[in-house]
N, C-alpha and C. Protein backbone atom coordinates (compact mmCIF):
# COMPACT_ATOMS: atom_id res chain seq x y z
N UNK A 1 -21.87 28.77 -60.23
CA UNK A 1 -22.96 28.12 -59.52
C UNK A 1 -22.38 27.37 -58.32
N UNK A 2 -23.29 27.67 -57.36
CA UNK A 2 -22.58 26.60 -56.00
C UNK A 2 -22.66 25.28 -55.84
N UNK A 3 -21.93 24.34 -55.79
CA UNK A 3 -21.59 22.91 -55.48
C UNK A 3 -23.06 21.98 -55.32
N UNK A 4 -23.31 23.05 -53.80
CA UNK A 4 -24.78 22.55 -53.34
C UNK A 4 -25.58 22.47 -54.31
N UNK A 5 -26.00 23.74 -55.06
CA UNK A 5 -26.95 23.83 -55.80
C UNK A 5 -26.91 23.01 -57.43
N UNK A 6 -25.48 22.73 -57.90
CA UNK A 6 -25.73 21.33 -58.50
C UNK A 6 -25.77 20.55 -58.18
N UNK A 7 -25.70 19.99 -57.03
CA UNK A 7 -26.06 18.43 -56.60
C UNK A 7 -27.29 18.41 -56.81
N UNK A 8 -27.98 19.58 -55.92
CA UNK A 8 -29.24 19.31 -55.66
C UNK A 8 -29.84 19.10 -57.34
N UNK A 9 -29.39 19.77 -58.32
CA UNK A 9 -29.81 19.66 -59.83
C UNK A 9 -30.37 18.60 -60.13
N UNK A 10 -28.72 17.76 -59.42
CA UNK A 10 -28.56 16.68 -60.30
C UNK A 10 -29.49 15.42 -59.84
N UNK A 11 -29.90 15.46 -58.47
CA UNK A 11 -30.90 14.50 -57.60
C UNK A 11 -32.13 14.80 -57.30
N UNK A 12 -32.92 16.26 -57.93
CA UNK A 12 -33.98 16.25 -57.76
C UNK A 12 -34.16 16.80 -58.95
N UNK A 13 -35.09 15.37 -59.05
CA UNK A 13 -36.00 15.73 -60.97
C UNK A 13 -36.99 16.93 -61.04
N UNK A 14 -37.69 16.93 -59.99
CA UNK A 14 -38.76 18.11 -59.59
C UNK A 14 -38.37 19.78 -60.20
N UNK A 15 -36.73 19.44 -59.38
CA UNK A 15 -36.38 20.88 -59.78
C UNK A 15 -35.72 21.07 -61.50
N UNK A 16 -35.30 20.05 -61.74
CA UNK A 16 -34.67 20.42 -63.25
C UNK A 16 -34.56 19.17 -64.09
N UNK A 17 -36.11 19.32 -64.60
CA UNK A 17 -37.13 17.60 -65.13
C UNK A 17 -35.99 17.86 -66.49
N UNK A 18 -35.55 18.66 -67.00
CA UNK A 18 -34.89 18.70 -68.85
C UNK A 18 -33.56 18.46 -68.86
N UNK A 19 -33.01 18.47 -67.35
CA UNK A 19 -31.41 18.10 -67.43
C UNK A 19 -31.29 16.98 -67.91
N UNK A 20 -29.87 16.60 -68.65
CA UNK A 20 -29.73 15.16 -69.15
C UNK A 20 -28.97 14.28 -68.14
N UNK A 21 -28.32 15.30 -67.07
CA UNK A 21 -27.29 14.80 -66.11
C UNK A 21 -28.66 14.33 -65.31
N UNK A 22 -29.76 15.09 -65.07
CA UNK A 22 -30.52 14.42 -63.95
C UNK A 22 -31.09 13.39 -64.63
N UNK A 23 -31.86 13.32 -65.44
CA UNK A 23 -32.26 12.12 -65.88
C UNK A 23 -31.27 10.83 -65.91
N UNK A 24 -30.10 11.12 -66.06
CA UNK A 24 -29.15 9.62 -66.54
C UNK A 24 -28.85 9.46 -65.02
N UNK A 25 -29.25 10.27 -64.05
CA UNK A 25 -29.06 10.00 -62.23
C UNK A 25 -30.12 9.22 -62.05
N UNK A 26 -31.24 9.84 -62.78
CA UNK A 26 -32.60 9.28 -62.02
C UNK A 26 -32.48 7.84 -62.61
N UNK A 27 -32.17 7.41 -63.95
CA UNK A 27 -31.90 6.05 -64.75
C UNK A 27 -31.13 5.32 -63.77
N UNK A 28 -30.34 5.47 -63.41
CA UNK A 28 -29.08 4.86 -62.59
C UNK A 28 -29.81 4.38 -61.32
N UNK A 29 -30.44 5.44 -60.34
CA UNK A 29 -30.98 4.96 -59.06
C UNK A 29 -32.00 3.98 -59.92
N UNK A 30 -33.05 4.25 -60.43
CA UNK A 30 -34.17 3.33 -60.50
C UNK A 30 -33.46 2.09 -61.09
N UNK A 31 -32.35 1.95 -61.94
CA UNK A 31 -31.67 0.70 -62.32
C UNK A 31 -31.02 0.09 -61.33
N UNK A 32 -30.91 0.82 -60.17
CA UNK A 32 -30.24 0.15 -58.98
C UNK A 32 -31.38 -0.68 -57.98
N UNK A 33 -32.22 0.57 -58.11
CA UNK A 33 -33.74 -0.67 -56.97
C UNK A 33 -34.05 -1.51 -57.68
N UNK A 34 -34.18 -1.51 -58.95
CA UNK A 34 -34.80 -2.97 -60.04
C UNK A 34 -33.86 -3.90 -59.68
N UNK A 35 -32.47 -3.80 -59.57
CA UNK A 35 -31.66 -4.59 -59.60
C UNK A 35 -31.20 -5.21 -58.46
N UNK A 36 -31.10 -4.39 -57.33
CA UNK A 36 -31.30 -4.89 -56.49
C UNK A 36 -32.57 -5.94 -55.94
N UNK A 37 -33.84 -5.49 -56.05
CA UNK A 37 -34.60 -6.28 -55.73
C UNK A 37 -34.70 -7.48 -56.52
N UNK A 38 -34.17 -7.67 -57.64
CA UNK A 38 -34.15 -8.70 -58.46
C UNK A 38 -32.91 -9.83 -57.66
N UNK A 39 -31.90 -8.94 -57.67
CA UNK A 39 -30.26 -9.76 -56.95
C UNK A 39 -31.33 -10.81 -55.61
N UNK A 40 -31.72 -9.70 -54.70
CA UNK A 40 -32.56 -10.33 -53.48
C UNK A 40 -33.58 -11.46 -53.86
N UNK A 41 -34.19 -11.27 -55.16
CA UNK A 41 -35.28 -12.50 -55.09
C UNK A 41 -34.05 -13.99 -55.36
N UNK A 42 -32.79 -13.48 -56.62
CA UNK A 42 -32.15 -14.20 -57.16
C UNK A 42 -31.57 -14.99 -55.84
N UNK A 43 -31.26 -14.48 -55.12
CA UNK A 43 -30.55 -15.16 -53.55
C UNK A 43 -31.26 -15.98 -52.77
N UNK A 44 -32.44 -15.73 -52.81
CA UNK A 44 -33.51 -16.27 -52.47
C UNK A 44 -33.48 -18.14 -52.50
N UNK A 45 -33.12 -17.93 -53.85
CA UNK A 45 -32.89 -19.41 -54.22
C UNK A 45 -31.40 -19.92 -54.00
N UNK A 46 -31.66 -21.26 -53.06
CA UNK A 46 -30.17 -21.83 -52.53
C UNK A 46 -29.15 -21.85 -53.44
N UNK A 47 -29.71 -22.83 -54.67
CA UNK A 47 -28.46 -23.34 -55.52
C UNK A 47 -27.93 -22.38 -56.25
N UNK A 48 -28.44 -20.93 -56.08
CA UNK A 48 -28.00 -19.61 -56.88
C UNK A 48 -27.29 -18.49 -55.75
N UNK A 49 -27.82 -19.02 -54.45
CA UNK A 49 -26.92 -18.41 -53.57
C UNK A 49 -25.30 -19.40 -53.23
N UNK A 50 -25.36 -20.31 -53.03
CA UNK A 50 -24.40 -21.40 -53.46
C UNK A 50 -23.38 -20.77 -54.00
N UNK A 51 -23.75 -20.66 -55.23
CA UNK A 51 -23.03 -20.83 -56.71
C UNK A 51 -22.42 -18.96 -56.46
N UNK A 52 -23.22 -18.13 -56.23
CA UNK A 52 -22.97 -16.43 -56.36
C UNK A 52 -23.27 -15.86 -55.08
N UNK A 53 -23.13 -16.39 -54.52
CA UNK A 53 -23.16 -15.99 -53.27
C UNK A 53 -22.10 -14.75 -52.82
N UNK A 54 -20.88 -14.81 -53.06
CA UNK A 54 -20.30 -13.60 -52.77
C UNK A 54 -20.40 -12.64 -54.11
N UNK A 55 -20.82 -12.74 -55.29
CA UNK A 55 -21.29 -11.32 -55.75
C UNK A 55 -22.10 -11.13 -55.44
N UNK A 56 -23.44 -12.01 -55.10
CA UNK A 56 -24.42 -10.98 -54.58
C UNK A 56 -24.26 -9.89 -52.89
N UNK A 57 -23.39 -10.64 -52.71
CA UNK A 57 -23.22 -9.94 -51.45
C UNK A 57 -22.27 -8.47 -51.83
N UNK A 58 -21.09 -8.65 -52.53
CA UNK A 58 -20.43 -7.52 -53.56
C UNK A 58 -21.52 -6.41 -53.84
N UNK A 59 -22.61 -6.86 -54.57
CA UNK A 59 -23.22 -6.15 -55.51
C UNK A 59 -24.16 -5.44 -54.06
N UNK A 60 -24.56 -6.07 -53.09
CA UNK A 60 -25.34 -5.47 -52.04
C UNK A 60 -24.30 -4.20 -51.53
N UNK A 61 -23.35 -4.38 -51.16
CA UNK A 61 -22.57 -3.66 -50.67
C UNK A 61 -22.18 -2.50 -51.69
N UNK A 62 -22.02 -2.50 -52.64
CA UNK A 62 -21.75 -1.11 -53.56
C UNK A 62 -23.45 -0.92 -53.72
N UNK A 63 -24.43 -1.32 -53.58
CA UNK A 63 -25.54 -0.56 -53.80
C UNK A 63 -25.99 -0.01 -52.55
N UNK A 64 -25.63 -0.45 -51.01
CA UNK A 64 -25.84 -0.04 -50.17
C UNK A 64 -24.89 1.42 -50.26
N UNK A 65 -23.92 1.40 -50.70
CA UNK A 65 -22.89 2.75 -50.31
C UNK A 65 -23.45 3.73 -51.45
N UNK A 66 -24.01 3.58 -52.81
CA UNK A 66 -24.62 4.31 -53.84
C UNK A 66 -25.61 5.02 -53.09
N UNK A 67 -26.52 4.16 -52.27
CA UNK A 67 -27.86 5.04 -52.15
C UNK A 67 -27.87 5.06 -50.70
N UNK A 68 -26.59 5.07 -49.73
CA UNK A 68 -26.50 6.06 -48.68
C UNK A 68 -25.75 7.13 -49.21
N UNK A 69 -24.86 7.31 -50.15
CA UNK A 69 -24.44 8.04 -50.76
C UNK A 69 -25.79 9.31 -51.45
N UNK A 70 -26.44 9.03 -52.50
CA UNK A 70 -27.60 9.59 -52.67
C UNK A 70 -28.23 9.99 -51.75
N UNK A 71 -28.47 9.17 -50.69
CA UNK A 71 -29.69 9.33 -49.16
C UNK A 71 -28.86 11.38 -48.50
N UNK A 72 -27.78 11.16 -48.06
CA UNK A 72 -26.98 12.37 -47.82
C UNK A 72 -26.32 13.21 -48.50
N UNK A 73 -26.30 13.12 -49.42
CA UNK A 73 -26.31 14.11 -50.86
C UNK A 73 -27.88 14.85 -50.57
N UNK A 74 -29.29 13.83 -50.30
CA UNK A 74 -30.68 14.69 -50.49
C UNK A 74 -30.36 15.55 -49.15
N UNK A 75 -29.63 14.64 -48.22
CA UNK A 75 -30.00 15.44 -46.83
C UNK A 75 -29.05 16.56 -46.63
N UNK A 76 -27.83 16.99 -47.18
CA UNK A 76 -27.41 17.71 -47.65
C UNK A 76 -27.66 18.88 -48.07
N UNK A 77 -28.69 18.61 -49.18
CA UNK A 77 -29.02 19.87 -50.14
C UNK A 77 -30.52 20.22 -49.91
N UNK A 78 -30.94 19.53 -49.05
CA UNK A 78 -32.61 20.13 -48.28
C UNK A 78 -32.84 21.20 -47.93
């Protein structure tokens, strides 16, 4: 099988809803927007940006490279 055509497997549920590899992809991204948007409200608040301020910024930065990573993987295999 070609490279392309498992990526694409593995990042679009549409095409192969019974894989276990796609599903534990699709778990992962949607655990990343929950989490992210949660990190962002958490920052929100001073005395928690203060205190974690550089992991949340850590944790922005490996989720920014995950889902430009994902983003060109889709644009990739289109």
């Amino acid at each position: 099988m070609k490279i392309k055509q498992t990526v694409f497997e593995l990042i679009d549920i549409s095409h192969a809803p019974n894989s276990l590899w796609n599903r534990r992809v699709g778990r992962v991204i949607v655990f990343l927007i929950v989490a992210s948007v949660v990190a962002i409200i958490l920052e929100s608040f001073e005395e928690l940006r203060l205190q974690y301020g550089q992991l949340f910024s850590v944790f922005e930065v490996i989720t920014v490279i995950i889902f430009s990573i994902e983003y060109l993987l889709r644009l990739w295999t289109a």
